[in-house]
PDB file of N, CA and C in Angstrom:
ATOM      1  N   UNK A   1       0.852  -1.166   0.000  1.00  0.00           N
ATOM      2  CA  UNK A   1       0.000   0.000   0.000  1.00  0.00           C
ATOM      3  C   UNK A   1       0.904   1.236   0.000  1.00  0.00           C
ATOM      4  N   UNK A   2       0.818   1.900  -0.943  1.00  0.00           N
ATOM      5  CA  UNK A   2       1.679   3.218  -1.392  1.00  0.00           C
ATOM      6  C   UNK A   2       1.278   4.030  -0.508  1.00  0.00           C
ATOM      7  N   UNK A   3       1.805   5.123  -0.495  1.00  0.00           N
ATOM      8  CA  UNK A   3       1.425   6.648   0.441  1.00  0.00           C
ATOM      9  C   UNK A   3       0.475   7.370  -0.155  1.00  0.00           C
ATOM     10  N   UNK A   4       0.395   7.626  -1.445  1.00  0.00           N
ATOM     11  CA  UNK A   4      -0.362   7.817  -2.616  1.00  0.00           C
ATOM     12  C   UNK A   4      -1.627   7.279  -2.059  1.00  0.00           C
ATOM     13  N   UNK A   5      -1.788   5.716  -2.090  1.00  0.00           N
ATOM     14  CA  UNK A   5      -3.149   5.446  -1.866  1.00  0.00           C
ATOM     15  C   UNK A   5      -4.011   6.089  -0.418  1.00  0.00           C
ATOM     16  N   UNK A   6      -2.807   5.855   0.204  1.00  0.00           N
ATOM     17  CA  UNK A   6      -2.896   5.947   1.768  1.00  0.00           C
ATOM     18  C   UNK A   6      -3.872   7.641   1.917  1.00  0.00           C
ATOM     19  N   UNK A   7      -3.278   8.494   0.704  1.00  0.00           N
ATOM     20  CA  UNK A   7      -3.274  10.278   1.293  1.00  0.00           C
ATOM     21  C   UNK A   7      -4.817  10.318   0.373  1.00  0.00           C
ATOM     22  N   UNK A   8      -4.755   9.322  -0.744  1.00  0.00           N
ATOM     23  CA  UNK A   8      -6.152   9.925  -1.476  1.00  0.00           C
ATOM     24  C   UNK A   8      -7.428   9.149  -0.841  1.00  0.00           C
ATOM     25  N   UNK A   9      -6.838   8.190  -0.124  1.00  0.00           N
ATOM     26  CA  UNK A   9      -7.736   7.031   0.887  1.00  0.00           C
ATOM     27  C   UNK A   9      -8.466   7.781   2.051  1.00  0.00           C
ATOM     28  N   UNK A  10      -7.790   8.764   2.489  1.00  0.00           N
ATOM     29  CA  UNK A  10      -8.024   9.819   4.135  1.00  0.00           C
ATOM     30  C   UNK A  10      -8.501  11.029   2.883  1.00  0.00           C
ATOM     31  N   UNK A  11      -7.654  11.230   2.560  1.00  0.00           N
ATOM     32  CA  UNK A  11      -8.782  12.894   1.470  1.00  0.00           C
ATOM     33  C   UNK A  11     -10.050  12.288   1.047  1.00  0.00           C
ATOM     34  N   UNK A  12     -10.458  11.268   0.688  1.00  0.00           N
ATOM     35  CA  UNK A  12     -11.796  10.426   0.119  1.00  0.00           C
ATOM     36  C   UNK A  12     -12.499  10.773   1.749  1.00  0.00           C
ATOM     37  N   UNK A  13     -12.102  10.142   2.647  1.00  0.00           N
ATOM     38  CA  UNK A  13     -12.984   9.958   3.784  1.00  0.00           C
ATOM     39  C   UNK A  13     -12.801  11.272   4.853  1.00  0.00           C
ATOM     40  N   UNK A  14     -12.521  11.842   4.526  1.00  0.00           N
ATOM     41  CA  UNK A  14     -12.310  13.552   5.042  1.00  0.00           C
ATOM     42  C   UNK A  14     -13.668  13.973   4.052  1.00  0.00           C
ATOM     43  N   UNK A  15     -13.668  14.794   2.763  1.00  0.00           N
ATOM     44  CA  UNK A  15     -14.136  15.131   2.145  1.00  0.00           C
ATOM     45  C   UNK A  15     -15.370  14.321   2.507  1.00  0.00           C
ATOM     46  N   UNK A  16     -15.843  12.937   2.497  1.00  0.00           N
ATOM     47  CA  UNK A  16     -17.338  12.261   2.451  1.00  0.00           C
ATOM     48  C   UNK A  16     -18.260  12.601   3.853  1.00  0.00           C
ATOM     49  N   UNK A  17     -17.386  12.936   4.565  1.00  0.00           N
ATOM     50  CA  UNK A  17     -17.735  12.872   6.185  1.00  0.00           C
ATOM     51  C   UNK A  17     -17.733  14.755   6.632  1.00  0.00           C
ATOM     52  N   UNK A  18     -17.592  15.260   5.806  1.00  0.00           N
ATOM     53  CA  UNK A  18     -17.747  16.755   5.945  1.00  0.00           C
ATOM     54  C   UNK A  18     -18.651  17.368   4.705  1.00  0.00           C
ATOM     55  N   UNK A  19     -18.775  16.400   3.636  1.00  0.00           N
ATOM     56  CA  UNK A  19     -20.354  16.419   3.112  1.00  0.00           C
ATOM     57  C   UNK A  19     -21.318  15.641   3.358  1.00  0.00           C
ATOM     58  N   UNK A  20     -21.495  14.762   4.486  1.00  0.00           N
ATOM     59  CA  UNK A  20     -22.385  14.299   5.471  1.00  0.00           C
ATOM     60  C   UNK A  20     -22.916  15.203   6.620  1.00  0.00           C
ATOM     61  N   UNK A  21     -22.227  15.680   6.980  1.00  0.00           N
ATOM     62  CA  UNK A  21     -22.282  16.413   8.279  1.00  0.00           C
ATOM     63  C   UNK A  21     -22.412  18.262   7.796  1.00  0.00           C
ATOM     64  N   UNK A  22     -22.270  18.595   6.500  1.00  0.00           N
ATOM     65  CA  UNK A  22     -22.254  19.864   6.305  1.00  0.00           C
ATOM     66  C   UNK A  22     -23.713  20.253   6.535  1.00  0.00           C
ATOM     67  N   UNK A  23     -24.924  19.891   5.916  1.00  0.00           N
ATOM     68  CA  UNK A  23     -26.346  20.026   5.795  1.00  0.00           C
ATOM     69  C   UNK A  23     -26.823  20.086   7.344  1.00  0.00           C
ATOM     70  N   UNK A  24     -26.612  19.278   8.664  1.00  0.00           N
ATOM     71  CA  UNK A  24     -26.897  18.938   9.712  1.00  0.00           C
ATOM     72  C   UNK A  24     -26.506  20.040  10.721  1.00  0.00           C
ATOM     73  N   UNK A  25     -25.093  20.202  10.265  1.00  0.00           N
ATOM     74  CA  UNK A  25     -24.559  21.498  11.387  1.00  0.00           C
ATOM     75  C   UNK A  25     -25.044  22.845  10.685  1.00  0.00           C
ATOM     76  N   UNK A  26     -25.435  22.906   9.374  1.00  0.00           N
ATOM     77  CA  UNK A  26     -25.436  24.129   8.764  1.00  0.00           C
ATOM     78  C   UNK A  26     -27.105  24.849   9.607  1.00  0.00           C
ATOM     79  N   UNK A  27     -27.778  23.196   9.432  1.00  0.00           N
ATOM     80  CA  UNK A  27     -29.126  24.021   9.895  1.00  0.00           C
ATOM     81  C   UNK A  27     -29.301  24.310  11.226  1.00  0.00           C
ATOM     82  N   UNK A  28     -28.400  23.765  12.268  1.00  0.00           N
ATOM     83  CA  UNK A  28     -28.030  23.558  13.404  1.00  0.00           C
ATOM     84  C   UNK A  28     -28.033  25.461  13.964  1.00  0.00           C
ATOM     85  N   UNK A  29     -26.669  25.448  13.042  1.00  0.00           N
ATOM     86  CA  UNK A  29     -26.047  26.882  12.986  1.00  0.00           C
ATOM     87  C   UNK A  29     -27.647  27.857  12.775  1.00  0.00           C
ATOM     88  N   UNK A  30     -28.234  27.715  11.643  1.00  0.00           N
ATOM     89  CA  UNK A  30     -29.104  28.475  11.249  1.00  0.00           C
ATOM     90  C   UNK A  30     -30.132  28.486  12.165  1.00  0.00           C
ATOM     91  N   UNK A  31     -30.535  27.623  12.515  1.00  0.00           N
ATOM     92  CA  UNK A  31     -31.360  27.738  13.974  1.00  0.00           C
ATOM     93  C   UNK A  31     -31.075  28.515  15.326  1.00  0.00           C
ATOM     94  N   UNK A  32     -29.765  28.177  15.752  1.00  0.00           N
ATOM     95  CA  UNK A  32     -29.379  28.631  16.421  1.00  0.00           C
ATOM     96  C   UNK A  32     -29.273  30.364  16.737  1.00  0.00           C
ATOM     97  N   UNK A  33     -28.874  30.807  15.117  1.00  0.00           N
ATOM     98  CA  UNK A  33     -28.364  32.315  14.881  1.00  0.00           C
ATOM     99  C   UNK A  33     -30.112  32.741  14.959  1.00  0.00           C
ATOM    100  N   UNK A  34     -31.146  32.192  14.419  1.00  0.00           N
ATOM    101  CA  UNK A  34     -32.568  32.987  14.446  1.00  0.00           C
ATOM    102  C   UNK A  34     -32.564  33.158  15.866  1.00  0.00           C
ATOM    103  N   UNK A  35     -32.497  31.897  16.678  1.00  0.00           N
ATOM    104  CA  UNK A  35     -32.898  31.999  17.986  1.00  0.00           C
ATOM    105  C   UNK A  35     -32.244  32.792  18.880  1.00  0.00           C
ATOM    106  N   UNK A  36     -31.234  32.890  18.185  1.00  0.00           N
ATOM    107  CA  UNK A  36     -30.323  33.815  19.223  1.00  0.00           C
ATOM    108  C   UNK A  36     -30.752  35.446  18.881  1.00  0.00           C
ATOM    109  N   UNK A  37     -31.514  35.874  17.509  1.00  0.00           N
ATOM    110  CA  UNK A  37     -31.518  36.862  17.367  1.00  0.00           C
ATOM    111  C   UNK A  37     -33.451  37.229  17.881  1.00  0.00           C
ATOM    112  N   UNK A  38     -34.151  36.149  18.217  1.00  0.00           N
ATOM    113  CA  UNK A  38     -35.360  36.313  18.322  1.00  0.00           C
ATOM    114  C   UNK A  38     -34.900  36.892  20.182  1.00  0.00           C
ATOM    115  N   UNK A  39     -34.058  36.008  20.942  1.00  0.00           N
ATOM    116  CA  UNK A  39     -33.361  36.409  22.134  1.00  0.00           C
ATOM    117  C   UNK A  39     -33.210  37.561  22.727  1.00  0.00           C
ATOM    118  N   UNK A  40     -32.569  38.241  21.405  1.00  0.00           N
ATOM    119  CA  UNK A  40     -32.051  39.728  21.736  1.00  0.00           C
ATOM    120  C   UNK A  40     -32.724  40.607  21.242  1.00  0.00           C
ATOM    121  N   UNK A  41     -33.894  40.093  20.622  1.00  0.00           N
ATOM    122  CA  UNK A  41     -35.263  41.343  20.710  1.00  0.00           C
ATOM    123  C   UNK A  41     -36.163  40.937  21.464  1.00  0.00           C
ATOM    124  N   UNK A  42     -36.272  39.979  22.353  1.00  0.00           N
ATOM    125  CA  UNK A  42     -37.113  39.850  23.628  1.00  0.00           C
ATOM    126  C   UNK A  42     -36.617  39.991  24.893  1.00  0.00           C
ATOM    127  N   UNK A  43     -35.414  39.520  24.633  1.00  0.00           N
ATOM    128  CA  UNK A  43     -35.003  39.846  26.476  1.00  0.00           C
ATOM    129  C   UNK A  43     -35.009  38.299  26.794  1.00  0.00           C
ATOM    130  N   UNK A  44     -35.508  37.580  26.304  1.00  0.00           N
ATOM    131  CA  UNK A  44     -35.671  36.367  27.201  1.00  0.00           C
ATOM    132  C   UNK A  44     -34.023  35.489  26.820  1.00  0.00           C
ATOM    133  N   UNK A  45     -33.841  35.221  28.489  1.00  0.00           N
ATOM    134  CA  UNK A  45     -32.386  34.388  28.367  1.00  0.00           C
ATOM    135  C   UNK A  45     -32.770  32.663  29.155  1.00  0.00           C
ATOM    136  N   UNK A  46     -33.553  32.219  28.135  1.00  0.00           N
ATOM    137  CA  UNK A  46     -33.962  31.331  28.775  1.00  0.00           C
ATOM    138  C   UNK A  46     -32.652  30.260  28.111  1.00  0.00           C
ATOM    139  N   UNK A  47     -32.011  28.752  29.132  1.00  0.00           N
ATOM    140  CA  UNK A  47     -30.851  28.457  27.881  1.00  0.00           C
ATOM    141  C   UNK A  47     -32.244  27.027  27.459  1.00  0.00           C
ATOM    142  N   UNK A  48     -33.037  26.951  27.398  1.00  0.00           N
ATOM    143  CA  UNK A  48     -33.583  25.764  26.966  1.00  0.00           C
ATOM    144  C   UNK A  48     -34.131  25.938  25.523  1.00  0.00           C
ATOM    145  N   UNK A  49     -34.821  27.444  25.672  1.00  0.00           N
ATOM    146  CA  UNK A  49     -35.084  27.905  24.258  1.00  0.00           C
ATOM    147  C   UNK A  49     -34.107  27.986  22.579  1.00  0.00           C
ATOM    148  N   UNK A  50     -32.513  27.799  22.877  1.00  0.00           N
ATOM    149  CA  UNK A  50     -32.028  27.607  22.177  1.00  0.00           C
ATOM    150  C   UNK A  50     -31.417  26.093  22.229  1.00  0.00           C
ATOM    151  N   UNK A  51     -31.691  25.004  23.309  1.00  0.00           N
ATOM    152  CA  UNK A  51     -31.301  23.432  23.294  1.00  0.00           C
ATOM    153  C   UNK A  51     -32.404  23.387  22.183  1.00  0.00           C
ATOM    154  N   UNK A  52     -33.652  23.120  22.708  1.00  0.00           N
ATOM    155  CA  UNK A  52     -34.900  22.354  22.341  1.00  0.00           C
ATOM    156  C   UNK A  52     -34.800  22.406  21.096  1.00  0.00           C
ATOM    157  N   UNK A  53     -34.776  23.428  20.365  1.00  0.00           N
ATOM    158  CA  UNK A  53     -35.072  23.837  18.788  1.00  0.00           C
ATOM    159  C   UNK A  53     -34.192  22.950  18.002  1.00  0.00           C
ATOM    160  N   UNK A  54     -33.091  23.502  18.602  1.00  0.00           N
ATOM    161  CA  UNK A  54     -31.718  22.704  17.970  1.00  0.00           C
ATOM    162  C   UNK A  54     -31.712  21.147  17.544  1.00  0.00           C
ATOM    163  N   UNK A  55     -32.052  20.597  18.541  1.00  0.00           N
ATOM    164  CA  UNK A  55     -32.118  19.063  18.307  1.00  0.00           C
ATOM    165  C   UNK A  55     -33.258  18.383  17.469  1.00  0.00           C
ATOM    166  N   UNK A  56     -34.521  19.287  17.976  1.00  0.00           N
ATOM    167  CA  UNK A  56     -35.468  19.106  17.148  1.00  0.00           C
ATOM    168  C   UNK A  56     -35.209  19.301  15.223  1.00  0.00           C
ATOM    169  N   UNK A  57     -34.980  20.736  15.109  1.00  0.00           N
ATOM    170  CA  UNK A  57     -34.008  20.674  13.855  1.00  0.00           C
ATOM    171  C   UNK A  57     -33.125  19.893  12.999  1.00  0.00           C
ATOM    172  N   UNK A  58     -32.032  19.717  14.372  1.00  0.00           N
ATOM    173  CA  UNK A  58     -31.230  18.534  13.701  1.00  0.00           C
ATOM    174  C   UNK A  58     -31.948  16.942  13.627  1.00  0.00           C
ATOM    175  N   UNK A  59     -32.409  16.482  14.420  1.00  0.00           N
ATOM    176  CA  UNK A  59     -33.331  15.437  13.882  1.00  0.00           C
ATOM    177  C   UNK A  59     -34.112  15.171  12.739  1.00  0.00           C
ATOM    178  N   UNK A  60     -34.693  16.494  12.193  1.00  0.00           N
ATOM    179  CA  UNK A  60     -35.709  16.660  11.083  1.00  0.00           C
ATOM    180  C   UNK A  60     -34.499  16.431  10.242  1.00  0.00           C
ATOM    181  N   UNK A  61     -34.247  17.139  10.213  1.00  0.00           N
ATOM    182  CA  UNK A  61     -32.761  16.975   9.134  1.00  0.00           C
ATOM    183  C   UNK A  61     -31.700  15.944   8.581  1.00  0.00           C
ATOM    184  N   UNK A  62     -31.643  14.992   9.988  1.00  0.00           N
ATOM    185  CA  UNK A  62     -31.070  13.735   9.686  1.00  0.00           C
ATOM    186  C   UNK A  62     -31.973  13.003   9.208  1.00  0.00           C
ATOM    187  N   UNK A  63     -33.045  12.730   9.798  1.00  0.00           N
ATOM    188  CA  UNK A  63     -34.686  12.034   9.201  1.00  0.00           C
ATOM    189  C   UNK A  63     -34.774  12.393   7.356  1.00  0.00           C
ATOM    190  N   UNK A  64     -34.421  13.308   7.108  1.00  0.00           N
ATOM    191  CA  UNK A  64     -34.751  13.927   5.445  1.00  0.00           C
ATOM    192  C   UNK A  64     -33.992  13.142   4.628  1.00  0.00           C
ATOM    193  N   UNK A  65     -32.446  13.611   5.447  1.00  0.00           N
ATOM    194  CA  UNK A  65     -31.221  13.441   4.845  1.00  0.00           C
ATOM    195  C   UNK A  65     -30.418  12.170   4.671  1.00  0.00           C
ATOM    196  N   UNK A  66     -31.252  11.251   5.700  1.00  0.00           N
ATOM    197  CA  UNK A  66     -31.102   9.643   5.676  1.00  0.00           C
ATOM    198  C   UNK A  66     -30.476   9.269   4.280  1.00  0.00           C
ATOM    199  N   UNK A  67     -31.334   9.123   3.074  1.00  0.00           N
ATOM    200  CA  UNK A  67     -31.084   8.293   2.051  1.00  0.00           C
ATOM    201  C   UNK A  67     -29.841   8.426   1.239  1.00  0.00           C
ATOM    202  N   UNK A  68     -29.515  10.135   1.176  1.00  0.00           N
ATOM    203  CA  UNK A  68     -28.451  10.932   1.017  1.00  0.00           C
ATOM    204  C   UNK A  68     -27.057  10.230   1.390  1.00  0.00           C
ATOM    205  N   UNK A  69     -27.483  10.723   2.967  1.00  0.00           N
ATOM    206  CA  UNK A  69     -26.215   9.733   3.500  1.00  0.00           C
ATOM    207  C   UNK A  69     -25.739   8.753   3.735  1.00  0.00           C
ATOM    208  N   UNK A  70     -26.605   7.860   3.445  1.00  0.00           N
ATOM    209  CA  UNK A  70     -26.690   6.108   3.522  1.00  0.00           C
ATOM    210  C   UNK A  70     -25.946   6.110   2.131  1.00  0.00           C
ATOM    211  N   UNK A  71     -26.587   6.383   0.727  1.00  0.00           N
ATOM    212  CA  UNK A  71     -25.800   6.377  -0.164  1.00  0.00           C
ATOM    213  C   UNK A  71     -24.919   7.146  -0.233  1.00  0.00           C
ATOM    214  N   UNK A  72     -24.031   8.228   0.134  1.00  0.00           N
ATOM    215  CA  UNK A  72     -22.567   8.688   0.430  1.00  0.00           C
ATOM    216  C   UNK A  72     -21.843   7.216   1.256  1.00  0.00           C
ATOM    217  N   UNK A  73     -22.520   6.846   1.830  1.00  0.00           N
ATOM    218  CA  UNK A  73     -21.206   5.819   3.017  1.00  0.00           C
ATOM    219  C   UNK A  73     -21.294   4.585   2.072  1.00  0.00           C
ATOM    220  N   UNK A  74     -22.136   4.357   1.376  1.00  0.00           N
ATOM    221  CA  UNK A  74     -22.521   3.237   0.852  1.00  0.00           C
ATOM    222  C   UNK A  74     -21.065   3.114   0.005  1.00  0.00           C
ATOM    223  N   UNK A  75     -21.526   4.291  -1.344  1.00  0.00           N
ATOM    224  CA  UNK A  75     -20.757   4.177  -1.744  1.00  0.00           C
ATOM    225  C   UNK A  75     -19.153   4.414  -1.769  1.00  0.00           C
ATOM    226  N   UNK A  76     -18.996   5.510  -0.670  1.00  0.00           N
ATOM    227  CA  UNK A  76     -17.393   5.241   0.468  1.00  0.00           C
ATOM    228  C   UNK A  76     -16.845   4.155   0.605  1.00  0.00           C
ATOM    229  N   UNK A  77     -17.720   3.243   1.176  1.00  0.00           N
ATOM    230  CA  UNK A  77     -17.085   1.817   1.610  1.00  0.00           C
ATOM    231  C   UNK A  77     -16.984   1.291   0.745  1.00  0.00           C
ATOM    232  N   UNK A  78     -18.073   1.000  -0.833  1.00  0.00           N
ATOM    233  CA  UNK A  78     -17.777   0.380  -1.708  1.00  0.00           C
ATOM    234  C   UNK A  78     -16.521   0.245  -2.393  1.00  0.00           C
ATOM    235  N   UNK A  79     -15.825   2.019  -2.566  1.00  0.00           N
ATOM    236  CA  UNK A  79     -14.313   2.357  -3.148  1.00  0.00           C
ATOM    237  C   UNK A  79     -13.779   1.595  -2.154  1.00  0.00           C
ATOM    238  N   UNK A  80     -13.742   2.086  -0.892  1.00  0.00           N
ATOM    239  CA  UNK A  80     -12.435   1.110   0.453  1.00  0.00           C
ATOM    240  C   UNK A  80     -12.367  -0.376   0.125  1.00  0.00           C
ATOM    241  N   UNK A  81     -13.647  -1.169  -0.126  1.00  0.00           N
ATOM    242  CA  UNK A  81     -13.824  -2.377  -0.500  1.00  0.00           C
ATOM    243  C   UNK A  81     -12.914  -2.857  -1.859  1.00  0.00           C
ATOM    244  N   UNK A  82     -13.135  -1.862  -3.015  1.00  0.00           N
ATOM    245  CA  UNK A  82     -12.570  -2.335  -4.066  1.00  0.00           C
ATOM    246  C   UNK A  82     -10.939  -1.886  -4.113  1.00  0.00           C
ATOM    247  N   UNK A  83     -10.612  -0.579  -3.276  1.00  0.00           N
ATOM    248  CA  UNK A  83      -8.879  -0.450  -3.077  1.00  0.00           C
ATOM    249  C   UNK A  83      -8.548  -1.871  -2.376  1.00  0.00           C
ATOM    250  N   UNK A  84      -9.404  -2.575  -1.206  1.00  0.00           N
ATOM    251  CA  UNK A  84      -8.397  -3.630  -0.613  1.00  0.00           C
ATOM    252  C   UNK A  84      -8.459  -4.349  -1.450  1.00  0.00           C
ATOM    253  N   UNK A  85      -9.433  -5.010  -2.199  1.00  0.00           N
ATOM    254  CA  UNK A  85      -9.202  -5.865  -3.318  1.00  0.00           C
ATOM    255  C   UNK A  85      -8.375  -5.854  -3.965  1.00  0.00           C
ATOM    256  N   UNK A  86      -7.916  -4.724  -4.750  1.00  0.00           N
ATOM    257  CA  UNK A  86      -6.750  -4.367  -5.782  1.00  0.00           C
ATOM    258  C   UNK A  86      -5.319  -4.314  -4.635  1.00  0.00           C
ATOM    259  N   UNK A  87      -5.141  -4.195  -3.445  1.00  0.00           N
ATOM    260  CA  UNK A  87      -4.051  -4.346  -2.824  1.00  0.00           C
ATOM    261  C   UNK A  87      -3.303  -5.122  -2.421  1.00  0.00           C
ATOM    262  N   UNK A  88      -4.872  -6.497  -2.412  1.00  0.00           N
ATOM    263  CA  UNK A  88      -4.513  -7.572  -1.655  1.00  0.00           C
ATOM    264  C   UNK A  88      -4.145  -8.968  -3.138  1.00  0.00           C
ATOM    265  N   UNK A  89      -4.607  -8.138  -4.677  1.00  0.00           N
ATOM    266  CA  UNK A  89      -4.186  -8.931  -5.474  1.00  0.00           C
ATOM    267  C   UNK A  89      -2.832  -8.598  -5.681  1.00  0.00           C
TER     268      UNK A  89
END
């Protein structure tokens, strides 16, 4: 196993796993920034009002985004599957 394979093997699974996770934290973020700005035109510093939303959010989001990411890993592992093949011939 070359270094070559080794660096485009971790850049493959870097890159797949930060377009998995980009959609999830993005709305995360976006939730967060409304709530924080609905915050500072009410006065209210409640900290549950910005948990609750959040998770709720991110749940909807993983729930959507399921099929998406099932086929990203799917096909991730499929390449990892076919590099050991070609390594181990």
């Amino acid at each position: 196993m070359s270094l070559d394979l080794v660096v485009t093997l971790l850049t493959n699974a870097f890159y797949t796993v930060l377009i998995i996770l980009i959609p999830v934290l993005g709305a995360g973020l976006l939730i967060g920034i409304l709530i924080s700005i609905f915050q500072a035109a009410t006065q209210i510093q409640e900290m549950t009002l910005t948990f609750v939303p959040k998770i709720i959010v991110t749940a909807i989001v993983i729930i959507i985004l399921l099929p998406f990411m099932a086929n990203k890993m799917i096909s991730f592992t499929r390449e990892v599957f076919n590099i050991m093949l070609t390594v181990v011939k």
